[in-house]
N, C-alpha and C. Protein backbone atom coordinates (compact mmCIF):
# COMPACT_ATOMS: atom_id res chain seq x y z
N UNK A 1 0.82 -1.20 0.00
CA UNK A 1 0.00 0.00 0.00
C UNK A 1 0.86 1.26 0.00
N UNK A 2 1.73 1.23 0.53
CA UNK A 2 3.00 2.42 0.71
C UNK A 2 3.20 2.03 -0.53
N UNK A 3 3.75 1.64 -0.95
CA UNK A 3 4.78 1.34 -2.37
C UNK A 3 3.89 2.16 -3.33
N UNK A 4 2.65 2.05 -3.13
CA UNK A 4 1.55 2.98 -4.27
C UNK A 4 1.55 4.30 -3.95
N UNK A 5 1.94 4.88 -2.92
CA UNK A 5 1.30 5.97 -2.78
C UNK A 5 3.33 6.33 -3.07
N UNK A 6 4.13 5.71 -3.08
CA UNK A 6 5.49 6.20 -3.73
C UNK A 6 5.22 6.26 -4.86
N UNK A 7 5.03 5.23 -5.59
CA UNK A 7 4.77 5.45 -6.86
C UNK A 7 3.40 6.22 -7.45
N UNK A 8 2.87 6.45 -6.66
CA UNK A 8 1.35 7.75 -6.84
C UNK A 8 2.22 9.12 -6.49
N UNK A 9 3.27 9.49 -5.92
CA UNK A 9 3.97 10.81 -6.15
C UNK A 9 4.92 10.93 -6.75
N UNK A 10 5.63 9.56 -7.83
CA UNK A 10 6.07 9.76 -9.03
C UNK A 10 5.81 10.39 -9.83
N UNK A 11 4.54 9.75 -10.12
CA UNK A 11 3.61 9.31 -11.15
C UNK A 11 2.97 11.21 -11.39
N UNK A 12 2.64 11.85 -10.04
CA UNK A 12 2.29 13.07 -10.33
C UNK A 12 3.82 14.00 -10.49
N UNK A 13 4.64 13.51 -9.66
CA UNK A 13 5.86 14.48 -10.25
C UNK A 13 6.09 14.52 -11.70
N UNK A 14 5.79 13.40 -12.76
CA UNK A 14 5.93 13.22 -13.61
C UNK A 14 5.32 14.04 -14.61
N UNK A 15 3.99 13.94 -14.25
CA UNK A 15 2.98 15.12 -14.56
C UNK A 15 3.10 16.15 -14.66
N UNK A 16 3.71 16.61 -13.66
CA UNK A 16 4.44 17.72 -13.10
C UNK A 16 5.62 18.67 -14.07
N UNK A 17 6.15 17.72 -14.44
CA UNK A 17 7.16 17.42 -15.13
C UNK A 17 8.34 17.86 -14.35
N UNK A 18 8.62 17.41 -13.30
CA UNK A 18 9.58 17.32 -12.02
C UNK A 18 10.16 16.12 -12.23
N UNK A 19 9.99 15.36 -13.12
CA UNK A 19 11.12 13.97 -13.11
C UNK A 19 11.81 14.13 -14.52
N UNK A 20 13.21 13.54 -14.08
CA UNK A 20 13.97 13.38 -15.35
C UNK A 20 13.94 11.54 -15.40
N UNK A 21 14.37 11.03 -16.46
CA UNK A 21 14.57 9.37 -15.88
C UNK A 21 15.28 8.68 -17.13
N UNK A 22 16.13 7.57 -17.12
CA UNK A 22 17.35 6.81 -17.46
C UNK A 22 18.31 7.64 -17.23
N UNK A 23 19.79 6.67 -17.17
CA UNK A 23 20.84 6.97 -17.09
C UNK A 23 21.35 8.06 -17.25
N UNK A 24 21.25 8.90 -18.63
CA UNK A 24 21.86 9.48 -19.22
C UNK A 24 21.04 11.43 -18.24
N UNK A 25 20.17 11.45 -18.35
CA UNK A 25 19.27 12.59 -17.91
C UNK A 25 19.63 12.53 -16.34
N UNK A 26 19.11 11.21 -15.43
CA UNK A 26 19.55 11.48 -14.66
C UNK A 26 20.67 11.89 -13.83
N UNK A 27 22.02 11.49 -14.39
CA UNK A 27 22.93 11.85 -14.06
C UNK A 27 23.11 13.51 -14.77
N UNK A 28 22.93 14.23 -15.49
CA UNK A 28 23.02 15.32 -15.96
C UNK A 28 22.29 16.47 -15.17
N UNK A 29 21.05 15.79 -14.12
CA UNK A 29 20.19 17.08 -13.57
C UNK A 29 20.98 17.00 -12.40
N UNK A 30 21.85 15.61 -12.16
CA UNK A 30 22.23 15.11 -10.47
C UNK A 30 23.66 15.98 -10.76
N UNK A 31 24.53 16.01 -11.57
CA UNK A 31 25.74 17.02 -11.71
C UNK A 31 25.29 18.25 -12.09
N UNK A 32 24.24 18.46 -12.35
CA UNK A 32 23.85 20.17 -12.96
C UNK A 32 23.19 21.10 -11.15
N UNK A 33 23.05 19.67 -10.44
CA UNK A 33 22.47 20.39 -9.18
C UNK A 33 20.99 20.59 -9.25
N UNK A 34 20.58 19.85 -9.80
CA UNK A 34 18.74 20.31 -10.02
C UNK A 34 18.41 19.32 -9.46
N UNK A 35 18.67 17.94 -9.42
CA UNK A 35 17.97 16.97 -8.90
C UNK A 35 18.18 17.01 -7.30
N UNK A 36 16.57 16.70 -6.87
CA UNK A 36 16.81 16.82 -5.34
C UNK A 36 16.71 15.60 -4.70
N UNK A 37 16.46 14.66 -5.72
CA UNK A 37 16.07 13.18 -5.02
C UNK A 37 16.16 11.99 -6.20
N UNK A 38 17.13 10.83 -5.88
CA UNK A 38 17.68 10.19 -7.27
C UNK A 38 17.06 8.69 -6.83
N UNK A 39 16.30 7.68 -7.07
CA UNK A 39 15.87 6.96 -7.19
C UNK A 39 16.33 5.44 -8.55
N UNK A 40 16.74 4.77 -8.13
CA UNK A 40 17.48 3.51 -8.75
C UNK A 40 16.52 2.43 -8.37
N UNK A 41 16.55 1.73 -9.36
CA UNK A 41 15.69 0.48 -9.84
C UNK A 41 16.38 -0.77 -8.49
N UNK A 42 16.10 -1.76 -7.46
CA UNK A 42 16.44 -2.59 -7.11
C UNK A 42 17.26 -3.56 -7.96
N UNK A 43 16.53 -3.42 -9.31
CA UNK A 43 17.28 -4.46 -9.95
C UNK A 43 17.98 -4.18 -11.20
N UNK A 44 18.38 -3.03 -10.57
CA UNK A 44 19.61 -2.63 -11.62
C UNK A 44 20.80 -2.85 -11.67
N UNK A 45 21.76 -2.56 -12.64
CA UNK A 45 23.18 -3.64 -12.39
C UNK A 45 23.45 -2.84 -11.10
N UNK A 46 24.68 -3.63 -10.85
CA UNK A 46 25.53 -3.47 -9.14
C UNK A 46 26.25 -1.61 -10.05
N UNK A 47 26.56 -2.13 -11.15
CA UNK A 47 27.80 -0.84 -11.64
C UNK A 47 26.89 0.26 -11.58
N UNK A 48 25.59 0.24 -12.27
CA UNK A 48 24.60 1.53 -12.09
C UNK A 48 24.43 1.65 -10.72
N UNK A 49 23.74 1.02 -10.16
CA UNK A 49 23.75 1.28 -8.39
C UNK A 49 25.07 1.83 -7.69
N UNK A 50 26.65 1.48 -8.24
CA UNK A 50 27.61 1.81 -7.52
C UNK A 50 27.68 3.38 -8.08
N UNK A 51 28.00 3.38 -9.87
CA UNK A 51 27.43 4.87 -9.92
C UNK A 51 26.62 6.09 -9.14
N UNK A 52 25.76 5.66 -9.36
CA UNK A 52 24.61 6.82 -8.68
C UNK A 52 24.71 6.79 -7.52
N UNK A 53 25.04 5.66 -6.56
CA UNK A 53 25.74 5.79 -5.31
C UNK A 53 27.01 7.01 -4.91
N UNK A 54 27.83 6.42 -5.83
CA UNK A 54 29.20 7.52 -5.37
C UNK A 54 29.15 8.70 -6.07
N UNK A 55 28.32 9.06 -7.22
CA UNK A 55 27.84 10.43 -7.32
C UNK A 55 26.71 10.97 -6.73
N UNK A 56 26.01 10.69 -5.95
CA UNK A 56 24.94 10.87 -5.48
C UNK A 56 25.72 11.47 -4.16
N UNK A 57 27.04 11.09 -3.69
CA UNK A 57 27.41 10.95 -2.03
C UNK A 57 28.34 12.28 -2.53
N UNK A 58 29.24 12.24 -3.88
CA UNK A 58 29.54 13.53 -4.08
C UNK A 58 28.78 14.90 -4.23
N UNK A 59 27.54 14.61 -4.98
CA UNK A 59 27.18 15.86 -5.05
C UNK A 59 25.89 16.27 -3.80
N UNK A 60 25.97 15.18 -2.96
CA UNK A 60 25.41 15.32 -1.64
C UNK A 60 23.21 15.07 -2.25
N UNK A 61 23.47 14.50 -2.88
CA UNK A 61 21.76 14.21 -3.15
C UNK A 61 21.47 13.03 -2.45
N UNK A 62 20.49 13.00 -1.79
CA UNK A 62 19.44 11.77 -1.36
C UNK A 62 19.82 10.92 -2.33
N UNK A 63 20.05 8.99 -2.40
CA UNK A 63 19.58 8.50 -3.33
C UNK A 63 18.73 6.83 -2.85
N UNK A 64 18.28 6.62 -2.84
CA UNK A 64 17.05 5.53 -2.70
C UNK A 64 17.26 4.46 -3.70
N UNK A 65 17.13 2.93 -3.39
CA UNK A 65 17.29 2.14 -4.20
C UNK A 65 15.64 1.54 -3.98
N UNK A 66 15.09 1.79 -4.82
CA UNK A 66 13.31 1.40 -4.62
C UNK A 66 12.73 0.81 -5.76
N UNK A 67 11.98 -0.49 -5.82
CA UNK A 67 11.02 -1.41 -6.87
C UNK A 67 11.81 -1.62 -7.69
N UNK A 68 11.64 -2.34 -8.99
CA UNK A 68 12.66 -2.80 -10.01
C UNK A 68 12.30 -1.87 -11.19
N UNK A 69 12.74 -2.25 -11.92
CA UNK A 69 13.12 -1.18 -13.36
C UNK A 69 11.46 -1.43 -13.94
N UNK A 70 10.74 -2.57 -13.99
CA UNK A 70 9.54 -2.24 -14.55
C UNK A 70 8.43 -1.47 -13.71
N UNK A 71 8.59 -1.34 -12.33
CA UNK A 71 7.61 -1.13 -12.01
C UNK A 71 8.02 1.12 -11.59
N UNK A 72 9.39 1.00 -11.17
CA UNK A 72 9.75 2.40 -11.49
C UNK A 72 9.52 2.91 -13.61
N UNK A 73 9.58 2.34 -14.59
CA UNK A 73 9.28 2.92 -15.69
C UNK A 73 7.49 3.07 -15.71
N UNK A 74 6.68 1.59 -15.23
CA UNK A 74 5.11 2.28 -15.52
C UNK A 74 5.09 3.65 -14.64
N UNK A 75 5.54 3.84 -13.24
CA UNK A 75 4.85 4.94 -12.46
C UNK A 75 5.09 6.24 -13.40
N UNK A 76 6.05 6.38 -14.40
CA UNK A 76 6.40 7.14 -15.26
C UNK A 76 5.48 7.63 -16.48
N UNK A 77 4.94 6.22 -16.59
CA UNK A 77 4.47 6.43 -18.09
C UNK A 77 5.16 5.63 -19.04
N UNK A 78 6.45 4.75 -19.03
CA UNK A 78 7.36 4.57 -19.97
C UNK A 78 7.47 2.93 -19.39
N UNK A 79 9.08 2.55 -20.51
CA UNK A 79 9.07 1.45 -20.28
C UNK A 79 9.90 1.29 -18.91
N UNK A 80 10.90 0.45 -19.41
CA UNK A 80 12.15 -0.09 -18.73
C UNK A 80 12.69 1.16 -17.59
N UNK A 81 12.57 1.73 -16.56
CA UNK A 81 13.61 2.50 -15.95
C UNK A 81 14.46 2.07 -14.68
N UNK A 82 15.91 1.99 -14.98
CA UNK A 82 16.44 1.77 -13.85
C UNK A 82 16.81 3.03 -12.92
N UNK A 83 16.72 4.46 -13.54
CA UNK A 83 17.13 5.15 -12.43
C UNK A 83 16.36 6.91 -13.10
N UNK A 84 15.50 7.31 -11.81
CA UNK A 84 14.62 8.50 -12.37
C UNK A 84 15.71 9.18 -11.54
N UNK A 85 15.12 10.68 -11.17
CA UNK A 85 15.75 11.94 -10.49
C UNK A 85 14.43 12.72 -10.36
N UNK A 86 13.83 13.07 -9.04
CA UNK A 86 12.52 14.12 -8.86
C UNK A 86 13.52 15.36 -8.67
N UNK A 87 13.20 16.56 -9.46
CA UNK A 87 13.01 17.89 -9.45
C UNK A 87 12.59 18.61 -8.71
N UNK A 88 11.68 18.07 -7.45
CA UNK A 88 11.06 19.49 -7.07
C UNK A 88 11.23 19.31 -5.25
N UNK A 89 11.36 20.02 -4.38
CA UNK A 89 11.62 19.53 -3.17
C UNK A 89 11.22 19.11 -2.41
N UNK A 90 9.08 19.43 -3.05
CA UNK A 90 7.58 19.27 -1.96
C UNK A 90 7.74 17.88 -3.00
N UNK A 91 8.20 17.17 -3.97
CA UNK A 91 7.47 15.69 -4.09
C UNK A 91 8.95 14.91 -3.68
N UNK A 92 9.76 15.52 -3.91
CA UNK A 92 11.07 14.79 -3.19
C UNK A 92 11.05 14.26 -1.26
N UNK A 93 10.49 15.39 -1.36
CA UNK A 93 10.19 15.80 0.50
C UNK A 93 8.78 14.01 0.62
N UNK A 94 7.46 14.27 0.15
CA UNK A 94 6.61 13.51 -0.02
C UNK A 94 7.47 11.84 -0.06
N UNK A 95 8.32 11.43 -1.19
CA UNK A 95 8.54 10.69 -1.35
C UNK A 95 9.25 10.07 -0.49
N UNK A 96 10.42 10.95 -0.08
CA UNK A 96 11.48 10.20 0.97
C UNK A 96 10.26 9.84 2.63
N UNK A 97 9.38 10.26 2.44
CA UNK A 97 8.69 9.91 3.76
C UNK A 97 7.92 8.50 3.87
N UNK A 98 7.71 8.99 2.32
CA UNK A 98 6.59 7.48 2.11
C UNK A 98 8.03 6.10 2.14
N UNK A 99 9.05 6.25 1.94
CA UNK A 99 9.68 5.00 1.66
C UNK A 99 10.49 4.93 3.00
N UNK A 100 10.93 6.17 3.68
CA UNK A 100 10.91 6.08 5.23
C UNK A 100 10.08 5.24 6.10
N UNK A 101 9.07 5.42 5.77
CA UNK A 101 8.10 5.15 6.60
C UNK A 101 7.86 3.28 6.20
N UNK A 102 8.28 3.38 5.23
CA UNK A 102 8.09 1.31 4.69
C UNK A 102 9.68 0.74 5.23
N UNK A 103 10.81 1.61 5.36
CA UNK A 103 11.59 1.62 5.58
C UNK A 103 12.39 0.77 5.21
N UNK A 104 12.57 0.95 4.03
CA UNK A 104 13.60 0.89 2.67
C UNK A 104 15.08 1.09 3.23
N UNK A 105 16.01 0.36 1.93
CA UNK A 105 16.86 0.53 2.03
C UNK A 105 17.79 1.83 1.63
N UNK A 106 18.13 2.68 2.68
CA UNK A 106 18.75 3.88 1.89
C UNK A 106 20.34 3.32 1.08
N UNK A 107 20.54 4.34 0.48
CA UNK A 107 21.79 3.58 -0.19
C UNK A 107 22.92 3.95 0.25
């Protein structure tokens, strides 16, 4: 039930258009300083997870390892995603509570 209402403030950040998502975007808003909250697929390789890990710890962003790559691309709209980035600080703020609160693994 948590896991929906994470992925129900994706899903509107998205809307929003407060999410960036794959590899390539996300890492570009996470070094540009825009991203406030970086989110990785569970079942993404170890090397993407070690990535976004040790840039995530450099440029000091939140990053969350949450659901697998299909179920982070539907909350999107899209296919396959192993790793989004939320934009904005009230759904970043929202999100890190909801997966707090199920109490997830931070990374």
């Amino acid at each position: 039930m948590i896991q929906d209402r994470v992925l129900s403030l994706i899903g509107l950040a998205t809307k929003a258009g407060k999410t960036v998502s794959g590899e390539f975007m996300t890492e570009s808003e996470t070094k540009s300083g825009k991203a406030v909250l970086v989110i990785v697929a569970g079942d993404a390789s170890d090397n993407t997870k070690k990535k976004f890990r040790d840039m995530c710890e450099f440029y000091k962003v939140p990053i969350y390892i949450y659901g697998d790559k299909d179920t982070l691309g539907h909350a999107i709209g899209k296919e396959f995603r192993a790793s989004l980035a939320i934009l904005d600080e009230g759904f970043a703020k929202g999100i890190r509570k909801q997966i707090e609160a199920k109490d997830n693994t931070i990374a």
